[in-house]
N, C-alpha and C. Protein backbone atom coordinates (compact mmCIF):
# COMPACT_ATOMS: atom_id res chain seq x y z
N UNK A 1 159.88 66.05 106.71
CA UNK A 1 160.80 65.63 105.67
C UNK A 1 160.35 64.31 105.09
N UNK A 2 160.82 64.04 104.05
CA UNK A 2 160.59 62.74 103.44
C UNK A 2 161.57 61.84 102.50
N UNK A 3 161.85 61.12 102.06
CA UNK A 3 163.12 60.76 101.21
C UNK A 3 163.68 61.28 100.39
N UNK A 4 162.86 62.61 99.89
CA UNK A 4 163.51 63.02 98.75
C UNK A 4 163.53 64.91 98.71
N UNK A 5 162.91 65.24 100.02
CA UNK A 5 162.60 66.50 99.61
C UNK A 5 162.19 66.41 101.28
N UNK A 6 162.85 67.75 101.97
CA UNK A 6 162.35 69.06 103.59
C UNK A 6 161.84 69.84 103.31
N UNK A 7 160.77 70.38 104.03
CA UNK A 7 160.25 71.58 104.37
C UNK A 7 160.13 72.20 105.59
N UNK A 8 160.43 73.41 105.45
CA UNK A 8 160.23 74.30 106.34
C UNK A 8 159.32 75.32 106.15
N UNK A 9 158.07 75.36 106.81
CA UNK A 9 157.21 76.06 106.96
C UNK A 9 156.90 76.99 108.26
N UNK A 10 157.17 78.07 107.77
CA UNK A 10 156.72 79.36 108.99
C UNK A 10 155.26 80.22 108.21
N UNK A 11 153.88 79.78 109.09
CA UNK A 11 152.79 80.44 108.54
C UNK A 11 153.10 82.02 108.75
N UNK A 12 152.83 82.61 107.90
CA UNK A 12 152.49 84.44 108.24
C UNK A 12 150.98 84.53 106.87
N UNK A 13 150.45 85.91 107.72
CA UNK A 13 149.19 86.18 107.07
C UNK A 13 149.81 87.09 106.20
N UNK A 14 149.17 86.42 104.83
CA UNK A 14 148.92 87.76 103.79
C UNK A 14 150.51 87.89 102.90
N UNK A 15 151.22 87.19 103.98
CA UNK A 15 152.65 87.05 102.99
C UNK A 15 153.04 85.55 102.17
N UNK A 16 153.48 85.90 101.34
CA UNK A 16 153.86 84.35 100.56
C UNK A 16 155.23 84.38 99.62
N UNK A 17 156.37 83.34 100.60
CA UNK A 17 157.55 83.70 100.08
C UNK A 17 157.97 82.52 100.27
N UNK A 18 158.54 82.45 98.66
CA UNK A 18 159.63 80.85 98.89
C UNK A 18 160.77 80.78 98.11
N UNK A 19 161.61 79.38 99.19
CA UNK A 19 163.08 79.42 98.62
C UNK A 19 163.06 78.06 98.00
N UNK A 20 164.02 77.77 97.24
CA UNK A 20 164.42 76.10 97.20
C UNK A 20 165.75 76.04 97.12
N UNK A 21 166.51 75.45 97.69
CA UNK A 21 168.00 74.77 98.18
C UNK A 21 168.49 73.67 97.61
N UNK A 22 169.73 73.38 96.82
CA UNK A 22 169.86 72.17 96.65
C UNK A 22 171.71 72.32 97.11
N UNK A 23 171.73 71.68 98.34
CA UNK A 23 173.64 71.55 98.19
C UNK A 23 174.41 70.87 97.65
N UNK A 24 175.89 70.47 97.28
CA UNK A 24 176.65 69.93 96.62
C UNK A 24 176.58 68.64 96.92
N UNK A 25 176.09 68.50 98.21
CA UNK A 25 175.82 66.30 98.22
C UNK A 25 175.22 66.29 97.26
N UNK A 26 174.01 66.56 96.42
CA UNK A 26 173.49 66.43 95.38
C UNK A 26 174.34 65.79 94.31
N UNK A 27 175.46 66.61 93.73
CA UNK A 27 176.57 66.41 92.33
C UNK A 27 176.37 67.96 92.09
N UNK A 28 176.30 67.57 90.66
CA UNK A 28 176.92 68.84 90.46
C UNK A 28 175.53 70.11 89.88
N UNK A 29 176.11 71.20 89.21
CA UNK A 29 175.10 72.38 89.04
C UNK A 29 173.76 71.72 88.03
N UNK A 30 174.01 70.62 87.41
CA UNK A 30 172.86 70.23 86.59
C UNK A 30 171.94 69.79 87.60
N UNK A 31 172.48 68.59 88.03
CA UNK A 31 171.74 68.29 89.29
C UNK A 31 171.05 68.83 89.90
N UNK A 32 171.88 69.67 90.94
CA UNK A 32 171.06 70.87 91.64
C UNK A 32 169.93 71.58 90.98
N UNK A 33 170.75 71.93 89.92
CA UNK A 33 169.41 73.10 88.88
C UNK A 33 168.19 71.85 88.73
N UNK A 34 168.36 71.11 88.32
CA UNK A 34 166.79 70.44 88.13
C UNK A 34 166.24 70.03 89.52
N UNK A 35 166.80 69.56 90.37
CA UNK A 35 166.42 69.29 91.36
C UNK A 35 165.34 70.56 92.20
N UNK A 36 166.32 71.64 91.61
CA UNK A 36 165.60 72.77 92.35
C UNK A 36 164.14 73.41 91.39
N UNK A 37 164.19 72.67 89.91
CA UNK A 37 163.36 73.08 88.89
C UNK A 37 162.22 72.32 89.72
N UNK A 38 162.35 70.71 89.57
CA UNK A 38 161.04 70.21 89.36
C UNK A 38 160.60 70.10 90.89
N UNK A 39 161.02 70.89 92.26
CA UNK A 39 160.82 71.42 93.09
C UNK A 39 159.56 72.79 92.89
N UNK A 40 160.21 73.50 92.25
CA UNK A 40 159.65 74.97 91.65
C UNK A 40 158.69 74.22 90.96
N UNK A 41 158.49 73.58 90.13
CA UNK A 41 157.19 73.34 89.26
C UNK A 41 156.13 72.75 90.24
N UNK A 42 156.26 71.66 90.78
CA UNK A 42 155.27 71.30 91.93
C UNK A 42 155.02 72.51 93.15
N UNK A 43 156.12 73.24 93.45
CA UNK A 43 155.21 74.23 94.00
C UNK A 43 154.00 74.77 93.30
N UNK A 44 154.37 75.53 92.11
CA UNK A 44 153.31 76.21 91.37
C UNK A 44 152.04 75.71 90.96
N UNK A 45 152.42 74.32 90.90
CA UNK A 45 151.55 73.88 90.49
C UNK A 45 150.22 73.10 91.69
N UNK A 46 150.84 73.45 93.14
CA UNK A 46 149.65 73.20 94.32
C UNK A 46 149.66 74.98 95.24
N UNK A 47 150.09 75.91 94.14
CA UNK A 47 150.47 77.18 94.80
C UNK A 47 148.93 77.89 95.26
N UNK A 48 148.07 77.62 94.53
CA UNK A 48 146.76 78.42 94.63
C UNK A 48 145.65 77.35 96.08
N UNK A 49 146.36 76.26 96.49
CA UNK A 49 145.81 75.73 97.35
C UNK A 49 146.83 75.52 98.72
N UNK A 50 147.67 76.75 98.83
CA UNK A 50 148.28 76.69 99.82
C UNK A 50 147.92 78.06 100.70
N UNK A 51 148.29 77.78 102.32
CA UNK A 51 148.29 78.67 102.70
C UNK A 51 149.56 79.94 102.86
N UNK A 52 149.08 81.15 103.06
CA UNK A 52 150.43 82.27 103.29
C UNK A 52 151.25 81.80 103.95
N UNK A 53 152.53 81.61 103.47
CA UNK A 53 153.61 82.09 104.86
C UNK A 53 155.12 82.22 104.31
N UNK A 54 156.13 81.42 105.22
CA UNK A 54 157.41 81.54 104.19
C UNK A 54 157.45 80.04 104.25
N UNK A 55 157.99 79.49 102.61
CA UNK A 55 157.97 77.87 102.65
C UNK A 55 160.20 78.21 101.95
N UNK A 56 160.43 76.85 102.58
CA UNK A 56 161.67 76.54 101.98
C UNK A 56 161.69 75.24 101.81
N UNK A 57 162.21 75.30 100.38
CA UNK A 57 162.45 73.38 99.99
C UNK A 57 163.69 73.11 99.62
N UNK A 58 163.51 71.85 100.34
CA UNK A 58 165.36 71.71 100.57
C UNK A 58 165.53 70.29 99.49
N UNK A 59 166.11 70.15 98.70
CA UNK A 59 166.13 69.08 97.87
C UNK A 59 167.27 67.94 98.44
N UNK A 60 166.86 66.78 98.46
CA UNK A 60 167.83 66.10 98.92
C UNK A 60 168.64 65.28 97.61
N UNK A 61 169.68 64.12 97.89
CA UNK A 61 170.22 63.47 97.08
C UNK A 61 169.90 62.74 96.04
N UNK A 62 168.08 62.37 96.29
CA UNK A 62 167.47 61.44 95.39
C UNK A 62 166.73 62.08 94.73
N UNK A 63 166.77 63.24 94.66
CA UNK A 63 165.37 64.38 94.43
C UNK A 63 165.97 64.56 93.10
N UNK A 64 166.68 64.76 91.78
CA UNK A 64 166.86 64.68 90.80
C UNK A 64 166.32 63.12 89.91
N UNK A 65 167.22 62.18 90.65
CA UNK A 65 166.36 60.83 89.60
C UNK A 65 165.41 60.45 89.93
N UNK A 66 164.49 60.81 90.83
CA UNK A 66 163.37 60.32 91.57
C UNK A 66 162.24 60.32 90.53
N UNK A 67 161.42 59.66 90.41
CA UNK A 67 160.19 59.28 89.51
C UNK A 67 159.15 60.38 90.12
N UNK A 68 158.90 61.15 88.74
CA UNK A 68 157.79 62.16 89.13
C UNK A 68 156.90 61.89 89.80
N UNK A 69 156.06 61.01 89.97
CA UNK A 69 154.53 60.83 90.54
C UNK A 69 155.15 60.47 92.07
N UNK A 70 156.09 59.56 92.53
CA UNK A 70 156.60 59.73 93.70
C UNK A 70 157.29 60.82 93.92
N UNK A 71 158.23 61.61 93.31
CA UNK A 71 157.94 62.95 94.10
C UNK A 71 157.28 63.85 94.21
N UNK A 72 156.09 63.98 93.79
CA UNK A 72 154.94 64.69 93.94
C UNK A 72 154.13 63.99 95.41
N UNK A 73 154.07 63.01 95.05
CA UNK A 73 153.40 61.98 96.76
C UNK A 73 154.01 62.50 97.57
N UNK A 74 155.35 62.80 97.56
CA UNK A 74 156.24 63.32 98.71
C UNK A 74 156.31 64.34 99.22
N UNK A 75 155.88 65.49 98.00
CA UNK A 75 155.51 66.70 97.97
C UNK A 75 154.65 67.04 98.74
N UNK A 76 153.49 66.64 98.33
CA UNK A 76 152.26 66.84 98.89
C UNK A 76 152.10 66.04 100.11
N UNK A 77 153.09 64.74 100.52
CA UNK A 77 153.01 64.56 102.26
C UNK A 77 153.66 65.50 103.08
N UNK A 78 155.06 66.36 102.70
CA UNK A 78 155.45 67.30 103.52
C UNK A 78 154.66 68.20 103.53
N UNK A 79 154.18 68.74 103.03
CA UNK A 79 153.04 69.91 102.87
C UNK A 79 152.20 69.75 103.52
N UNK A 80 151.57 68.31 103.52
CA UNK A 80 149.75 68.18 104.24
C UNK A 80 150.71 67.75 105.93
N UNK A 81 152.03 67.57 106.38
CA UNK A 81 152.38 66.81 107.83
C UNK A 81 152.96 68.43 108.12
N UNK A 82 153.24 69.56 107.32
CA UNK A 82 153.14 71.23 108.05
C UNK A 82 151.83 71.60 107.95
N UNK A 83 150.81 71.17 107.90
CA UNK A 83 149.39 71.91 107.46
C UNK A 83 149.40 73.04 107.13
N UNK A 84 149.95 72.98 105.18
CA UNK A 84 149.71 73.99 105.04
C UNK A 84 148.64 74.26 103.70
N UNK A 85 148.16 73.28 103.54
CA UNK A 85 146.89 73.33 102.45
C UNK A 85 145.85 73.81 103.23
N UNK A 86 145.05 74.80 102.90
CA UNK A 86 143.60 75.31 102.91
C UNK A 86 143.23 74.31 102.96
């Protein structure tokens, strides 16, 4: 986990499935919805350098106003502390 964003990573071969979560500590459905967008976009966008399995991202409270380039740093530290980059 990290300040702004959890993961849960279970490796499986050959399968590739993901969720993203945002609950009501957040505020409200705008919130959530972007929170869970610019979640979804940084997946896709490190998707072809990940490995198979099931990933879930859990958005936390700061994960909407958070400054893109730090949540991407954050991104990519939960990701590389489950080893799940190739």
């Amino acid at each position: 986990h990290s300040s702004s964003v959890v993961l849960f990573f279970l490796p499986q071969n050959g399968i590739r499935k993901v969720g993203f979560t945002a609950t009501k500590k957040i505020g409200n459905a705008v919130k959530r919805n972007r929170s869970k967008r610019r979640l979804r976009a940084l997946f896709f966008k490190y998707s072809s350098n990940l490995k198979s399995g099931t990933y879930i991202f859990v958005a936390k409270q700061s994960t909407p106003d958070y400054p893109s380039q730090k949540l991407e740093r954050e991104f990519k530290k939960v990701i590389n502390h489950a080893k799940a980059f190739e």
